[in-house]
N, C-alpha and C. Protein backbone atom coordinates (compact mmCIF):
# COMPACT_ATOMS: atom_id res chain seq x y z
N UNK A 1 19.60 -2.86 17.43
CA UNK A 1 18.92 -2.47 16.21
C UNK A 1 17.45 -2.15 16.49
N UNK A 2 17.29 -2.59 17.40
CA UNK A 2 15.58 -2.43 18.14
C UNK A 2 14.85 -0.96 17.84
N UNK A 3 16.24 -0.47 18.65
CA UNK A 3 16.05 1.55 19.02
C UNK A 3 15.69 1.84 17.68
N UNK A 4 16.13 1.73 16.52
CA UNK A 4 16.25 2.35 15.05
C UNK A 4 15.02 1.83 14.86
N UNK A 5 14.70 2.52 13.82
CA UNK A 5 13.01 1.96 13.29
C UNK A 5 13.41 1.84 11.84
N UNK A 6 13.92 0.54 11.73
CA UNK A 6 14.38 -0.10 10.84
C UNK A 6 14.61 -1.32 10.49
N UNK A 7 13.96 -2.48 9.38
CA UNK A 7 13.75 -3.78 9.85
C UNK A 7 14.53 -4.25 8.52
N UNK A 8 15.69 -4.95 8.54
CA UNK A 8 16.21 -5.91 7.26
C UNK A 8 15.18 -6.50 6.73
N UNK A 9 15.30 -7.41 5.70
CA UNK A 9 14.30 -8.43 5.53
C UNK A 9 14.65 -9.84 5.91
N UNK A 10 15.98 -9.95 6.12
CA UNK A 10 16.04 -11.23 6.69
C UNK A 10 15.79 -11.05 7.93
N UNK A 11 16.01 -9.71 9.32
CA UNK A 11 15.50 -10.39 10.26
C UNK A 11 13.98 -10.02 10.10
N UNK A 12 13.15 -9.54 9.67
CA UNK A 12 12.01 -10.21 9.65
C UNK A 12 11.52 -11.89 9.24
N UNK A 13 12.24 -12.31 8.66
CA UNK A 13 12.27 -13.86 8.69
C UNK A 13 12.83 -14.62 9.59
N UNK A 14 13.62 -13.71 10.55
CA UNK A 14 14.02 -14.28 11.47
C UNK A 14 13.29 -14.98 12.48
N UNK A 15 12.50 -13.49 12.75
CA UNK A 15 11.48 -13.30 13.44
C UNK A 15 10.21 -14.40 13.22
N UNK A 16 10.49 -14.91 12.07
CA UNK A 16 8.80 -15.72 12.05
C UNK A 16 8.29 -15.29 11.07
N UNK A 17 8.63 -14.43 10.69
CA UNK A 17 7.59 -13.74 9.12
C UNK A 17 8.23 -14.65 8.32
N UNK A 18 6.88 -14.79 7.24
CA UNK A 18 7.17 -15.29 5.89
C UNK A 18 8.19 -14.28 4.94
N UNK A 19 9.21 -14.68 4.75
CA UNK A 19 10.03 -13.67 4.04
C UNK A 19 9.89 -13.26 3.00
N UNK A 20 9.42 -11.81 2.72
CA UNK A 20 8.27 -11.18 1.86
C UNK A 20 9.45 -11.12 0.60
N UNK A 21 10.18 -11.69 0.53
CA UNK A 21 11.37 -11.20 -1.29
C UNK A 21 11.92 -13.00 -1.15
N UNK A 22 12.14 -13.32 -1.86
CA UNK A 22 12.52 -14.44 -2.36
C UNK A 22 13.45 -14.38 -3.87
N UNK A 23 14.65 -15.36 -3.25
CA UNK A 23 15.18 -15.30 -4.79
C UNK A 23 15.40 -16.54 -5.54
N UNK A 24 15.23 -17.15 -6.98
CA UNK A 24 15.19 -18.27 -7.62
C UNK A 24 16.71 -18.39 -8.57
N UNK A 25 17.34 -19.09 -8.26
CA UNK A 25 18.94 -18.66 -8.75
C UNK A 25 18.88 -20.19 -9.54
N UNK A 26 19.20 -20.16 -11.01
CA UNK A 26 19.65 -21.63 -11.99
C UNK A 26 20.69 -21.45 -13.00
N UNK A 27 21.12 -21.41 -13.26
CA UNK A 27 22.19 -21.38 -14.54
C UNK A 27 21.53 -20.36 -15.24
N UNK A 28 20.46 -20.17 -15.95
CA UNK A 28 19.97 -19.30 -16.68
C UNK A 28 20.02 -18.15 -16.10
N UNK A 29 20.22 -17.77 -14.64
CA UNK A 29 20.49 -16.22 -14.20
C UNK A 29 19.41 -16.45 -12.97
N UNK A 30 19.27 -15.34 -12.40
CA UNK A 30 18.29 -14.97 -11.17
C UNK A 30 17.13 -14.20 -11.10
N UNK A 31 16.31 -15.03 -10.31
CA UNK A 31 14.77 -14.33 -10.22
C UNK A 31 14.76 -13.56 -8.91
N UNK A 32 14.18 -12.62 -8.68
CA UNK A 32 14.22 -12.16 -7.43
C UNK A 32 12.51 -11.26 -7.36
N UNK A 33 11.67 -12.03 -6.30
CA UNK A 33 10.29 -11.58 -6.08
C UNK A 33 10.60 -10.93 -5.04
N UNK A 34 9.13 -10.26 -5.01
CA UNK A 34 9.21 -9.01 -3.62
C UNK A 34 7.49 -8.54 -3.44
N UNK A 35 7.14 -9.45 -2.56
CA UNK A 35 5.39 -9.48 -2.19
C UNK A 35 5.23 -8.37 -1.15
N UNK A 36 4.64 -7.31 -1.84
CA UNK A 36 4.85 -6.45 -0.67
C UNK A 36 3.73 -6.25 0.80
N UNK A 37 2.76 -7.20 0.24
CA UNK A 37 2.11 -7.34 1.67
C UNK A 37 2.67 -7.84 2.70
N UNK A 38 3.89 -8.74 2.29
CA UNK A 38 4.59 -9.15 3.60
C UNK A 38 5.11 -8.20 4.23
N UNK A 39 5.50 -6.97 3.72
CA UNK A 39 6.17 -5.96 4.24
C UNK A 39 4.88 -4.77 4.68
N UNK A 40 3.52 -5.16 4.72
CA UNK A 40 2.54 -4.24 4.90
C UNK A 40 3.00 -2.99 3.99
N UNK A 41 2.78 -3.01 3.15
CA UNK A 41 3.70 -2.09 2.36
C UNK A 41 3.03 -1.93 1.30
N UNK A 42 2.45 -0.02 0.76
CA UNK A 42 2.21 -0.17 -1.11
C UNK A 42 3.02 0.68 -1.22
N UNK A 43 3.45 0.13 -2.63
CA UNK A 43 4.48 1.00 -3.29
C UNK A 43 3.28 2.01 -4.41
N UNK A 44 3.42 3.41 -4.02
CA UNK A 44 3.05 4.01 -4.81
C UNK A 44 4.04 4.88 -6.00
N UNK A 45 5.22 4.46 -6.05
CA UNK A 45 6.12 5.02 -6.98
C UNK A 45 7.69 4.28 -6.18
N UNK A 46 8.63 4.38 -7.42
CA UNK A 46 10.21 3.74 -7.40
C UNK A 46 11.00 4.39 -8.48
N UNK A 47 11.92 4.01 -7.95
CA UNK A 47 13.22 4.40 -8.30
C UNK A 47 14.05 3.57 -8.32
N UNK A 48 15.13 3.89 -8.99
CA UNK A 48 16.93 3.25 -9.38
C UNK A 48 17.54 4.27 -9.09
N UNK A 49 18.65 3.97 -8.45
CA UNK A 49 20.02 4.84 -8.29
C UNK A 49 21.17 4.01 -8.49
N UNK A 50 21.99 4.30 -9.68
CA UNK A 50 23.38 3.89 -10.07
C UNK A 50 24.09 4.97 -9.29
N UNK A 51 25.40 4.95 -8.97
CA UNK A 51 26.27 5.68 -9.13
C UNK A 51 27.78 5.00 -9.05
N UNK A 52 28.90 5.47 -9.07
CA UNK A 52 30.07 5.24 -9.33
C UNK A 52 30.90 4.90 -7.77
N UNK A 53 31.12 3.72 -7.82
CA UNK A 53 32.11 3.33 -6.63
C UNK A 53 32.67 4.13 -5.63
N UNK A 54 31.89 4.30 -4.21
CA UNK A 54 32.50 5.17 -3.31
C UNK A 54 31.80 6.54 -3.20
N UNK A 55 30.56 6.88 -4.09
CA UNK A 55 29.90 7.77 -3.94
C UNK A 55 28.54 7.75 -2.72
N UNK A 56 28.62 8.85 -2.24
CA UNK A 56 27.53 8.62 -1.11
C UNK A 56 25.95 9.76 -1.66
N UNK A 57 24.87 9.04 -1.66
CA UNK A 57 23.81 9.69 -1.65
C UNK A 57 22.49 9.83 -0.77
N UNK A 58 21.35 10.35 -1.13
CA UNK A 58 20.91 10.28 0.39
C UNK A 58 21.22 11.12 0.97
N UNK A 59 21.55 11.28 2.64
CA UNK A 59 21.63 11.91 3.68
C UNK A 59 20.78 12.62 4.16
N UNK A 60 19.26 12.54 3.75
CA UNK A 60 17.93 12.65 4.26
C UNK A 60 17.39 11.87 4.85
N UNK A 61 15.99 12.54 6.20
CA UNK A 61 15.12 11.40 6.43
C UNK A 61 13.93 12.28 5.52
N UNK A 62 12.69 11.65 5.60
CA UNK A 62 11.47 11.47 5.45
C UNK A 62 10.45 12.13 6.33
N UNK A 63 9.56 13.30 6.72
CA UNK A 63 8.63 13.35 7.52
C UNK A 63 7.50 12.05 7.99
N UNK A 64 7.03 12.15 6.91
CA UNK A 64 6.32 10.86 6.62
C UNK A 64 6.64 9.72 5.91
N UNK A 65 5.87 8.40 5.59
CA UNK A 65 6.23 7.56 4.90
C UNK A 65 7.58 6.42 5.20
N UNK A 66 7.12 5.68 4.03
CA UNK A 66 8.48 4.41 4.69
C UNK A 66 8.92 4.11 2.86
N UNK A 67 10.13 3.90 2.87
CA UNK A 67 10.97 3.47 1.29
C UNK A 67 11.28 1.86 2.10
N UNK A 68 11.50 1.03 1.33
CA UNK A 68 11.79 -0.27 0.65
C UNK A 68 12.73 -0.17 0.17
N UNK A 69 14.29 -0.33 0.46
CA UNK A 69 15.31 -0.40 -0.36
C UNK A 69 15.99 -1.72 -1.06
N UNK A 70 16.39 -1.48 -2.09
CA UNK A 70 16.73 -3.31 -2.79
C UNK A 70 17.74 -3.12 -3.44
N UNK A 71 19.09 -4.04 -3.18
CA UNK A 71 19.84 -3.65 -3.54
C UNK A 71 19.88 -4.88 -5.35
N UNK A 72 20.51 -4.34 -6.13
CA UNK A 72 20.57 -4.78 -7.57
C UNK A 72 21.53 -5.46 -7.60
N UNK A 73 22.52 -4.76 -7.41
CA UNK A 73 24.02 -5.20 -7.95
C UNK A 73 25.09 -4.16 -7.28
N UNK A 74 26.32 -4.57 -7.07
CA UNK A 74 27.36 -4.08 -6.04
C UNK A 74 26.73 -4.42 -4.81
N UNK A 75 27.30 -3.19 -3.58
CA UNK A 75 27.13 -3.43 -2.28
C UNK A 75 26.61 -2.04 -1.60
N UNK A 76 25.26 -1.65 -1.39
CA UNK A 76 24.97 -0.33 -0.59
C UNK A 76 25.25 -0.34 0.56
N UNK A 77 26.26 0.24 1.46
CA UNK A 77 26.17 0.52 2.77
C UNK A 77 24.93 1.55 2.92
N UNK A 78 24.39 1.30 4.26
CA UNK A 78 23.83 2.38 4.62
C UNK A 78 23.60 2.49 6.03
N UNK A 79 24.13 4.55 6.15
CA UNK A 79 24.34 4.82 7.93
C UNK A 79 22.71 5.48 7.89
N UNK A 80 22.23 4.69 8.95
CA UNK A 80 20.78 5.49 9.68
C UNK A 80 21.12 5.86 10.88
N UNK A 81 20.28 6.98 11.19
CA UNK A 81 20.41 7.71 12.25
C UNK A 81 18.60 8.11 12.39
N UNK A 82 18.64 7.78 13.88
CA UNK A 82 17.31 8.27 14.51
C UNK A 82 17.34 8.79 15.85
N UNK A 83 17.03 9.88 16.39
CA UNK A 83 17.56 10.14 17.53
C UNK A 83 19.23 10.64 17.71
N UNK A 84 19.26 9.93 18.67
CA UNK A 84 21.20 10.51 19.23
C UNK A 84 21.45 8.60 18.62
N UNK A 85 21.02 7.90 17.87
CA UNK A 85 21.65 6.59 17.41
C UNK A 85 21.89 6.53 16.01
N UNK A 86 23.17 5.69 15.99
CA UNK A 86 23.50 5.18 14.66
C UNK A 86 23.50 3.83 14.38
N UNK A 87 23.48 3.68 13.40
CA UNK A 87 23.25 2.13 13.01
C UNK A 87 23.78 1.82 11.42
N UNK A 88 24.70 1.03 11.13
CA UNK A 88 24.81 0.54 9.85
C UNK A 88 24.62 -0.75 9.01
N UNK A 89 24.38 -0.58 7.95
CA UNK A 89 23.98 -1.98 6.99
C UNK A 89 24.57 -1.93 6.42
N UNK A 90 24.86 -3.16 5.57
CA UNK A 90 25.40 -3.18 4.13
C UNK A 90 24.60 -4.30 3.73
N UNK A 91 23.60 -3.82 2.57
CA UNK A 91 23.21 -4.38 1.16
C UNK A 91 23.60 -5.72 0.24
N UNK A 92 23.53 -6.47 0.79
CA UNK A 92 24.49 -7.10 -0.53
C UNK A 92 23.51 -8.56 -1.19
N UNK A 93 24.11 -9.30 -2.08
CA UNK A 93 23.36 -9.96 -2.79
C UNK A 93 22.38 -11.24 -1.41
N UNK A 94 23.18 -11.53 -0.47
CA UNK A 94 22.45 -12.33 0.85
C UNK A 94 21.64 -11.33 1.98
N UNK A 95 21.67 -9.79 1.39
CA UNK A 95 20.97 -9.24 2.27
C UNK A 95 20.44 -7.93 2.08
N UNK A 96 19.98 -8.38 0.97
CA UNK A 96 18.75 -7.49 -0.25
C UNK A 96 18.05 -6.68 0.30
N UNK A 97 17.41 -6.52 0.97
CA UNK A 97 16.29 -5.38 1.33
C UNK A 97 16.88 -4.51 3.09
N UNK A 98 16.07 -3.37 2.69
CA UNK A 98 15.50 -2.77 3.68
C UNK A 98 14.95 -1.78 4.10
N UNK A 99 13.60 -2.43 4.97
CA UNK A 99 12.16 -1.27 4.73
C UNK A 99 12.90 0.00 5.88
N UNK A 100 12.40 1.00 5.67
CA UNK A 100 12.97 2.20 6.37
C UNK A 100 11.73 3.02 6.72
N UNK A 101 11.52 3.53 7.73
CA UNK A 101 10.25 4.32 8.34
C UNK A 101 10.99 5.30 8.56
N UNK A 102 9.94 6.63 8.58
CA UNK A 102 9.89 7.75 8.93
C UNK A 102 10.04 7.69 10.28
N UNK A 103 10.69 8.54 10.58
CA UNK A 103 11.77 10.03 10.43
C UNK A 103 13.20 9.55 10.64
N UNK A 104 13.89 7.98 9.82
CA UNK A 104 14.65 7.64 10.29
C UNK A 104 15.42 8.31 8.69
N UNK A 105 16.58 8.53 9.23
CA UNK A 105 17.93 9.29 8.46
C UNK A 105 18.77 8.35 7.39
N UNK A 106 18.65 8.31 6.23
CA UNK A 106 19.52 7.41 5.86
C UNK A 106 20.77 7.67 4.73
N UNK A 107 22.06 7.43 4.70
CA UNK A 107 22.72 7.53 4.09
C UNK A 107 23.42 6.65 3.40
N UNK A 108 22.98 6.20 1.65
CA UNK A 108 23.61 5.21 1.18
C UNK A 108 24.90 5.50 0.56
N UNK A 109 26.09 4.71 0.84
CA UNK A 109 27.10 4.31 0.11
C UNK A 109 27.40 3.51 -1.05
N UNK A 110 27.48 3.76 -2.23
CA UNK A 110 28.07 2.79 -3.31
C UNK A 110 28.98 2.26 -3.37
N UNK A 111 29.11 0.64 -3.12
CA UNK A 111 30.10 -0.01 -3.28
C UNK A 111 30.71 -0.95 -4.26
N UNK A 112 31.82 -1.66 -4.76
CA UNK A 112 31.38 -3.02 -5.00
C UNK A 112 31.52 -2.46 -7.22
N UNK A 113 30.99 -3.64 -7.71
CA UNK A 113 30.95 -3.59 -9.09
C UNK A 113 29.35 -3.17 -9.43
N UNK A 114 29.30 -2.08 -10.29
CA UNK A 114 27.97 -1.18 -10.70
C UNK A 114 27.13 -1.19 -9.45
N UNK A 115 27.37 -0.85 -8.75
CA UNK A 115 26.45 -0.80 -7.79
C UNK A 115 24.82 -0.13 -7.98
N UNK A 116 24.03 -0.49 -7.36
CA UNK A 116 22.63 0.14 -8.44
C UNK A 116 21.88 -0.45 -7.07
N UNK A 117 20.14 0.50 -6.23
CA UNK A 117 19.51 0.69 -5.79
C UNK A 117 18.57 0.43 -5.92
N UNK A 118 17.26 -0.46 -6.46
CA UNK A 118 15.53 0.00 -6.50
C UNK A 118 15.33 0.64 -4.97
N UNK A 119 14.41 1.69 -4.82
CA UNK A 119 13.80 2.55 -4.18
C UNK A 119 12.31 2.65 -4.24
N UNK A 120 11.89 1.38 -3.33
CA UNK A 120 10.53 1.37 -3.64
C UNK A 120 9.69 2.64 -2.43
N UNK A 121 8.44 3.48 -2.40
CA UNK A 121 8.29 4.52 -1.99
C UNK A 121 6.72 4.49 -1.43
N UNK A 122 6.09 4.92 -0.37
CA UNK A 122 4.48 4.41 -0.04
C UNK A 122 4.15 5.72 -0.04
N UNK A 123 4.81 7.28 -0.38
CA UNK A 123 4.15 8.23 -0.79
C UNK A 123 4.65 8.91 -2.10
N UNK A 124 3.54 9.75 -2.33
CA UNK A 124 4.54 10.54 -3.67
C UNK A 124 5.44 11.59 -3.67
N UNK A 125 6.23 11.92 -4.58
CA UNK A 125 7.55 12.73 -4.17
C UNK A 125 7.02 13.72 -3.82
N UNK A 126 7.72 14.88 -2.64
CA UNK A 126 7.05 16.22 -1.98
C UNK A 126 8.52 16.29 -1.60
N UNK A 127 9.17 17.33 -2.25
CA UNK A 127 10.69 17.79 -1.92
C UNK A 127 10.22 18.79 -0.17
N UNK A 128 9.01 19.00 -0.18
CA UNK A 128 8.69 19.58 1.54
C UNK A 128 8.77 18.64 2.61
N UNK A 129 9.06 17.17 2.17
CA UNK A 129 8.58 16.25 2.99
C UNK A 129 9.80 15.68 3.69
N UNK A 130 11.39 16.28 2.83
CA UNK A 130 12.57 15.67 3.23
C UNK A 130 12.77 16.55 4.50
N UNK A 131 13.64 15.75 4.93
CA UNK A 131 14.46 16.34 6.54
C UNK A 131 15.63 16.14 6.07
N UNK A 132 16.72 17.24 5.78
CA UNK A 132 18.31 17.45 6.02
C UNK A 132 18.79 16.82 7.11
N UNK A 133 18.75 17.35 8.63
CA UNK A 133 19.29 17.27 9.06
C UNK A 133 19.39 15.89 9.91
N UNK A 134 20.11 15.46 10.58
CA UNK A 134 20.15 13.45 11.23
C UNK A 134 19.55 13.95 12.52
């Protein structure tokens, strides 16, 4: 996972970092924080993406910039590609985040019950700025 320029958030806690998202779970339902200096990270704009079980979106990288992905509810797979490498994740409620740097490729999958995305973003939208191809 080294090669990819791509960091979960749990293994950055693995690693020794203070683990920048935290979640507070009681009977009354769930809290879920997300300090983004732990992730050296500003979010200058976000997003949600719902879609319907088994749909794939995405399949861009980024010139510049790095997204923050968080998963809500269901299960996002997602295939990155950087270089001649692939690499996959899956999203799920024990493994919530993940920061993504430029010029890495990513393609999310919807899985799971309502599946749903936050898309946190450190530049502003520039449809010149996507890369098609992996």
């Amino acid at each position: 996972m080294a090669g990819l320029r791509y960091a979960a958030s749990n293994v950055l806690w693995r690693q020794g970092h203070r683990d920048p998202h935290f979640v507070h779970s009681d009977p009354r339902g769930m809290l879920t924080a997300i300090e983004f200096s732990g992730y050296n990270f500003q979010a200058v704009r976000a997003f949600i993406v719902t879609a319907p079980r088994g749909t794939s979106r995405g399949g861009h990288a980024h010139g510049s910039g790095r997204q923050l992905m968080m998963q809500l509810s269901g299960e996002i797979g997602i295939e990155f590609r950087y270089q001649e490498q692939v690499e996959r994740l899956t999203l799920t409620a024990s493994n919530r985040a993940v920061l993504v740097d430029a010029p890495v490729w990513a393609l999310q999958t919807y899985e799971g019950e309502n599946p749903s995305l936050l898309v946190f973003c450190d530049t502003e939208y520039d449809p010149e700025n996507y890369v098609s191809n992996p």
